[in-house]
Protein backbone atom coordinates (compact mmCIF):
# COMPACT_ATOMS: atom_id res chain seq x y z
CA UNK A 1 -31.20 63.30 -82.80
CA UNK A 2 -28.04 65.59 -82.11
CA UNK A 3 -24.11 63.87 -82.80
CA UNK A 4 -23.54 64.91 -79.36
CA UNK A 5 -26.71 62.80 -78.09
CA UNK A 6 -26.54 59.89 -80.26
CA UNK A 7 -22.78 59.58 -79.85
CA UNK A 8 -22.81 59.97 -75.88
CA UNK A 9 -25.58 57.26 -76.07
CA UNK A 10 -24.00 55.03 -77.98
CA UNK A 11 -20.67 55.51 -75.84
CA UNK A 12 -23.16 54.23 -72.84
CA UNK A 13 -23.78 51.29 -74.74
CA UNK A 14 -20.30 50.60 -75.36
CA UNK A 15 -19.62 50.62 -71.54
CA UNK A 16 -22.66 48.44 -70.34
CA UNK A 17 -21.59 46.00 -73.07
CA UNK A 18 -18.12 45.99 -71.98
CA UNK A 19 -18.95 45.49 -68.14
CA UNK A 20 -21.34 42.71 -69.09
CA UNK A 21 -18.24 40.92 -70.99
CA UNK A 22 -16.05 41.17 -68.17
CA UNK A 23 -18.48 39.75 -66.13
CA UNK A 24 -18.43 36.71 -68.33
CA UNK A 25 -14.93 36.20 -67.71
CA UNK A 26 -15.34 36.66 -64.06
CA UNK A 27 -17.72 33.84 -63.99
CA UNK A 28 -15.42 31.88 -66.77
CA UNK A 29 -12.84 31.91 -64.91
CA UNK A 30 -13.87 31.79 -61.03
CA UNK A 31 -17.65 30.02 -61.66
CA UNK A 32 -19.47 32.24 -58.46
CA UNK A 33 -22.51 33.63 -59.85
CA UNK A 34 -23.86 36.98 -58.56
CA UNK A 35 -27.55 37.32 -58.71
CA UNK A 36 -29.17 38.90 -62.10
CA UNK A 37 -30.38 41.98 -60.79
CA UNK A 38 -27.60 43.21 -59.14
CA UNK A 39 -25.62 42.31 -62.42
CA UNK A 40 -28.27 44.25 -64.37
CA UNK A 41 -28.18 47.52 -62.12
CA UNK A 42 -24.84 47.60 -62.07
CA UNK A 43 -24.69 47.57 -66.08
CA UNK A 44 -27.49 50.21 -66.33
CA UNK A 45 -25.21 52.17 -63.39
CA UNK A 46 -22.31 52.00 -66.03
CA UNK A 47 -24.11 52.80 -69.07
CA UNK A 48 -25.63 56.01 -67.47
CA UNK A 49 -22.42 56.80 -66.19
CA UNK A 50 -20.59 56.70 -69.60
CA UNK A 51 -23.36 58.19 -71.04
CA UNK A 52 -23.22 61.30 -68.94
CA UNK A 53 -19.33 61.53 -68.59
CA UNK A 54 -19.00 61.13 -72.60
CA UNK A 55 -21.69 63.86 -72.98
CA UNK A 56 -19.86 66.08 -70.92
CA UNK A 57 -16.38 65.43 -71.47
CA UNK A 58 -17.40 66.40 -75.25
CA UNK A 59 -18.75 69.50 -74.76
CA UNK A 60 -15.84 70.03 -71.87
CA UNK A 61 -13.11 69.42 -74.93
CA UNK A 62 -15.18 71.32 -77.27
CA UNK A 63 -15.35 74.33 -75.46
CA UNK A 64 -11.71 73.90 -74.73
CA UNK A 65 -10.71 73.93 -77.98
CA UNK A 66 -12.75 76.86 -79.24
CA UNK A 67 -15.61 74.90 -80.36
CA UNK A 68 -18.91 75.90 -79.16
């Protein structure tokens, strides 16, 4: 697998992790649940999300700086 792939992935991970944390302090701190699935699309929305921005933004700064 490419840097670019595995690190844009990875970034993707990092995001869907992070929503799902702050989530957990949402319900910490205010107790309403939200139902599972829409919790769960809404992680996999952010994870593709970060995934694609982080892919693109690299090759976006790459090619900015003179690195193809």
């Amino acid at each position: 697998m490419r840097p670019r792939v595995k690190s844009s992935l990875l970034w993707g991970v990092v995001g869907a992790l992070a929503f799902l944390v702050l989530y957990q302090g949402y319900l910490l701190f205010d107790g309403e649940g939200v139902p599972v699935p829409a919790v769960a699309a809404v992680a996999v929305a952010v994870a593709t999300g970060a995934t694609t921005l982080s892919y693109l933004g690299e090759g976006w700064l790459a090619g900015r700086n003179g690195r193809v």
